[in-house]
Protein backbone atom coordinates (compact mmCIF):
# COMPACT_ATOMS: atom_id res chain seq x y z
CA UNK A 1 19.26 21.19 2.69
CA UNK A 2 20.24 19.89 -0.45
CA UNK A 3 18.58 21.56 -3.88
CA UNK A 4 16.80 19.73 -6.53
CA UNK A 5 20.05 20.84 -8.70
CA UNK A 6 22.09 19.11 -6.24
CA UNK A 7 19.67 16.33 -6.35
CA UNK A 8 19.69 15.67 -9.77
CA UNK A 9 23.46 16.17 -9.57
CA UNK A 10 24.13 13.05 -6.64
CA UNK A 11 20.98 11.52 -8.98
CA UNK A 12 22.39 11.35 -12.41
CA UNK A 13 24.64 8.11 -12.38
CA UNK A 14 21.38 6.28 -12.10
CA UNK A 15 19.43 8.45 -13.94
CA UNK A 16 21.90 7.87 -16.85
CA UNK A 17 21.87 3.62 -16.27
CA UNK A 18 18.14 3.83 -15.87
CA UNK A 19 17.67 5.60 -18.82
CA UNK A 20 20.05 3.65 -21.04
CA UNK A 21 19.05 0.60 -19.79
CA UNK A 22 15.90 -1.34 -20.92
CA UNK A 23 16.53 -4.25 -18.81
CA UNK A 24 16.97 -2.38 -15.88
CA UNK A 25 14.16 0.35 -16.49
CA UNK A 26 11.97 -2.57 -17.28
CA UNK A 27 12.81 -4.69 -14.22
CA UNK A 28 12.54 -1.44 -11.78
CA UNK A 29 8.83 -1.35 -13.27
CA UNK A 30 7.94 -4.88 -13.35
CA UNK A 31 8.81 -4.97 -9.66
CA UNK A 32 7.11 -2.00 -8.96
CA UNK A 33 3.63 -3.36 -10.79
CA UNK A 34 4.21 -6.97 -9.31
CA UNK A 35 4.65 -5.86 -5.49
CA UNK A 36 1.38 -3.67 -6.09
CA UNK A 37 -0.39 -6.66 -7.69
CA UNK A 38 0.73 -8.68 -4.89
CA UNK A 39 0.22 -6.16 -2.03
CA UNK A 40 -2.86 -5.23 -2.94
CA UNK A 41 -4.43 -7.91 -4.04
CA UNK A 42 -3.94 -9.71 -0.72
CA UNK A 43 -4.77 -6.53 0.81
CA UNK A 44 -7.83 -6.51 -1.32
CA UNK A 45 -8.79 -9.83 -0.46
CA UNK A 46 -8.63 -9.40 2.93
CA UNK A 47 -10.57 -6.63 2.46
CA UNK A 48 -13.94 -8.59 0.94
CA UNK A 49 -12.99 -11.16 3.78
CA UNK A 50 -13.44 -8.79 6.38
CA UNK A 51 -16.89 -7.38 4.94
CA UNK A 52 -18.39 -10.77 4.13
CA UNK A 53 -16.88 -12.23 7.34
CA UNK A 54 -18.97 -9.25 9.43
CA UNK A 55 -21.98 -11.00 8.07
CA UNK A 56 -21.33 -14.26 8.81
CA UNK A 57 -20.92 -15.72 12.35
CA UNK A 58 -18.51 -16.03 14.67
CA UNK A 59 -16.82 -18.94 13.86
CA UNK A 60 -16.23 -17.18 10.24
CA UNK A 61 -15.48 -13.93 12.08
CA UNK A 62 -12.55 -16.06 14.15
CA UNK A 63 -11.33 -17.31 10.59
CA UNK A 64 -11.37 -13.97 9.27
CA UNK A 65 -8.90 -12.17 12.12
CA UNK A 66 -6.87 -14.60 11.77
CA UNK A 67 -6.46 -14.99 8.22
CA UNK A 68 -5.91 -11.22 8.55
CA UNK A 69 -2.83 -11.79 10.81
CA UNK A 70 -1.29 -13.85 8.06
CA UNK A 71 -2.16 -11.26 5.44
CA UNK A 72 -0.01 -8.31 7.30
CA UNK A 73 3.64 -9.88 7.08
CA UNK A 74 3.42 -10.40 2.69
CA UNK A 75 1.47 -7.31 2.19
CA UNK A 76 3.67 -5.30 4.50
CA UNK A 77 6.78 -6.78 2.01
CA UNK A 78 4.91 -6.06 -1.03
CA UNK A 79 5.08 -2.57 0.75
CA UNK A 80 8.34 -2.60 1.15
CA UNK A 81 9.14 -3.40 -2.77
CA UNK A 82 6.80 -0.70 -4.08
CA UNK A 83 8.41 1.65 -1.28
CA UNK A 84 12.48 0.68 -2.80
CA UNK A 85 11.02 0.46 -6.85
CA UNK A 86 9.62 3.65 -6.47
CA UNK A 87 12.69 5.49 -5.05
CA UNK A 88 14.40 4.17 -7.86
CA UNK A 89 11.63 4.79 -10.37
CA UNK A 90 12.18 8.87 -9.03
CA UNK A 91 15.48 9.23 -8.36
CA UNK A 92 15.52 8.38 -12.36
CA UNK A 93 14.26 11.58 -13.07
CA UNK A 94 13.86 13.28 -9.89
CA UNK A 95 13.12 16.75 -11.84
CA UNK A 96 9.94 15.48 -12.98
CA UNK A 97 9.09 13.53 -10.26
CA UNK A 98 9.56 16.26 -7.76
CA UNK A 99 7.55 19.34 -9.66
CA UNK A 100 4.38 17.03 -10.38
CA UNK A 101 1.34 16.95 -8.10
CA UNK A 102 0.66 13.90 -8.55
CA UNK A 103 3.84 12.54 -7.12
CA UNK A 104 2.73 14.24 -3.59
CA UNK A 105 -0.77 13.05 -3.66
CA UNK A 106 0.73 9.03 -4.64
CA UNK A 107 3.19 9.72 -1.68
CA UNK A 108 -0.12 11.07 0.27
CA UNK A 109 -2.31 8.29 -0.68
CA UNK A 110 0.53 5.24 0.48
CA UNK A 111 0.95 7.11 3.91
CA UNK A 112 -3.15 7.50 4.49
CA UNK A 113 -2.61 3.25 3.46
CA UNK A 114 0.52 3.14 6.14
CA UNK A 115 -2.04 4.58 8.36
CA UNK A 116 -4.63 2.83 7.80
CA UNK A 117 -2.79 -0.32 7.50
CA UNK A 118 -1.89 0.67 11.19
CA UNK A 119 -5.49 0.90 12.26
CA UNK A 120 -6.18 -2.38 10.81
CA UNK A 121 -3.91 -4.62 12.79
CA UNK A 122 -4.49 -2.64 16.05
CA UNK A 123 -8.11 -3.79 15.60
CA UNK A 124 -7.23 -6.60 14.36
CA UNK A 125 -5.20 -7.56 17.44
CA UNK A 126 -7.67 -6.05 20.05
CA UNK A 127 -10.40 -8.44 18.79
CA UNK A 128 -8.08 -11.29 18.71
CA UNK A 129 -7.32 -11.12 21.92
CA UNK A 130 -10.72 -10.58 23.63
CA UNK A 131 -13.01 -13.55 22.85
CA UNK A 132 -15.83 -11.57 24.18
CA UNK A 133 -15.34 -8.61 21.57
CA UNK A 134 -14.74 -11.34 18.56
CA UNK A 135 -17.82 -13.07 19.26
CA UNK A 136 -20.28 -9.96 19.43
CA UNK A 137 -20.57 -7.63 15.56
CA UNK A 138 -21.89 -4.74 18.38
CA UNK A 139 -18.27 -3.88 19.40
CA UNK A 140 -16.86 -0.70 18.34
CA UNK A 141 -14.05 -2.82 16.93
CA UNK A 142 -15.81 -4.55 13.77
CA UNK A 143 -17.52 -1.39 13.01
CA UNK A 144 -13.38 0.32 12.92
CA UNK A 145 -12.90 -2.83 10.91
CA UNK A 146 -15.42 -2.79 8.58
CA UNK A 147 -14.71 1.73 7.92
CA UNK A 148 -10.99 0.11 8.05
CA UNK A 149 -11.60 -2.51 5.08
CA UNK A 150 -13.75 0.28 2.80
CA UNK A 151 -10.79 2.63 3.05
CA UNK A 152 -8.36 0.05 2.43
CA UNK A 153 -10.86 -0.34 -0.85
CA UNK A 154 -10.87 2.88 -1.57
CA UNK A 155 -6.98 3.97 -1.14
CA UNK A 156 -5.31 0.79 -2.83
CA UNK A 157 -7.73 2.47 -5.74
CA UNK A 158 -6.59 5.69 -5.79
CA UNK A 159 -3.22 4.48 -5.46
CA UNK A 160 -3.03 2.90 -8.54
CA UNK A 161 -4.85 6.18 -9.97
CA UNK A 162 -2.46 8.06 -9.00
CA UNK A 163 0.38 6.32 -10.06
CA UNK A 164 -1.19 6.14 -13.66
CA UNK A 165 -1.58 9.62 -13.68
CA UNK A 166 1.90 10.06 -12.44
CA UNK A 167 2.96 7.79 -14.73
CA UNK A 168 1.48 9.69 -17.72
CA UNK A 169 2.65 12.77 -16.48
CA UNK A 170 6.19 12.08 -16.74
């Protein structure tokens, strides 16, 4: 397995254009902040969507699951920048990056919303799919869907937290 010397060793071609470069620096982060305005805003959306939708009736509840559906495709490539900007954001100074705690509890938090994403289009899915379960709030299914949207809430949150933190710390 390779070292964090050897790391930083591979690493420091980029580490040295990152570093010299503004422009590129600047774009890396820009990325990085728009993907996770992006992501989780639509995320975030969804997310109020979902709770007011489990209120409403089932005509609204239909709406919701499938404006859900829509939601998964951009957030999942808003994912996908954050994921590449913030490889690039740590192989800039992978020293850093790799000795702080924060780091492993950002890297934490986006798997526990991987996860949870996960959960949320399984349900999703299942509900679509069964008229019966769409129609009636008793199903096990909204309530996974509702505890599904309030962590979504709560780790997009502590996601950006984290990165702040993280981002202070180096």
């Amino acid at each position: 397995m390779m070292s964090l010397r050897q790391l930083e060793h591979a690493l420091a071609p980029w580490q040295s254009a990152y570093s010299n470069s503004k422009v590129l620096s600047t774009s890396v982060t820009a990325v990085h902040l728009i993907a996770l305005l992006f992501g989780g805003g639509l995320a975030i959306a969804a997310d109020r969507g979902t709770l007011r939708a489990l209120r409403a009736g089932s005509a609204e509840r239909a709406r919701q699951l499938t404006e859900l559906h829509l939601t998964h495709r951009p957030v999942l490539v808003a994912l996908a920048f954050l994921f590449v900007s913030g490889v690039l954001q740590a192989a800039a100074d992978v020293k850093t990056f790799a000795t702080a705690p924060a780091f492993y509890i950002k890297l934490g938090l986006v798997a526990l919303l991987v996860v949870n994403g996960a959960v949320l289009t399984l349900t999703e899915t299942a509900l679509g799919r069964d008229a019966a379960l769409a129609d009636s709030t008793r199903s096990p299914l909204w309530s996974r869907l509702r505890a599904s949207a309030y962590c979504s809430l709560a780790l997009w949150t502590a996601t950006l937290v984290a990165g702040v933190v993280l981002q202070n710390a180096t």
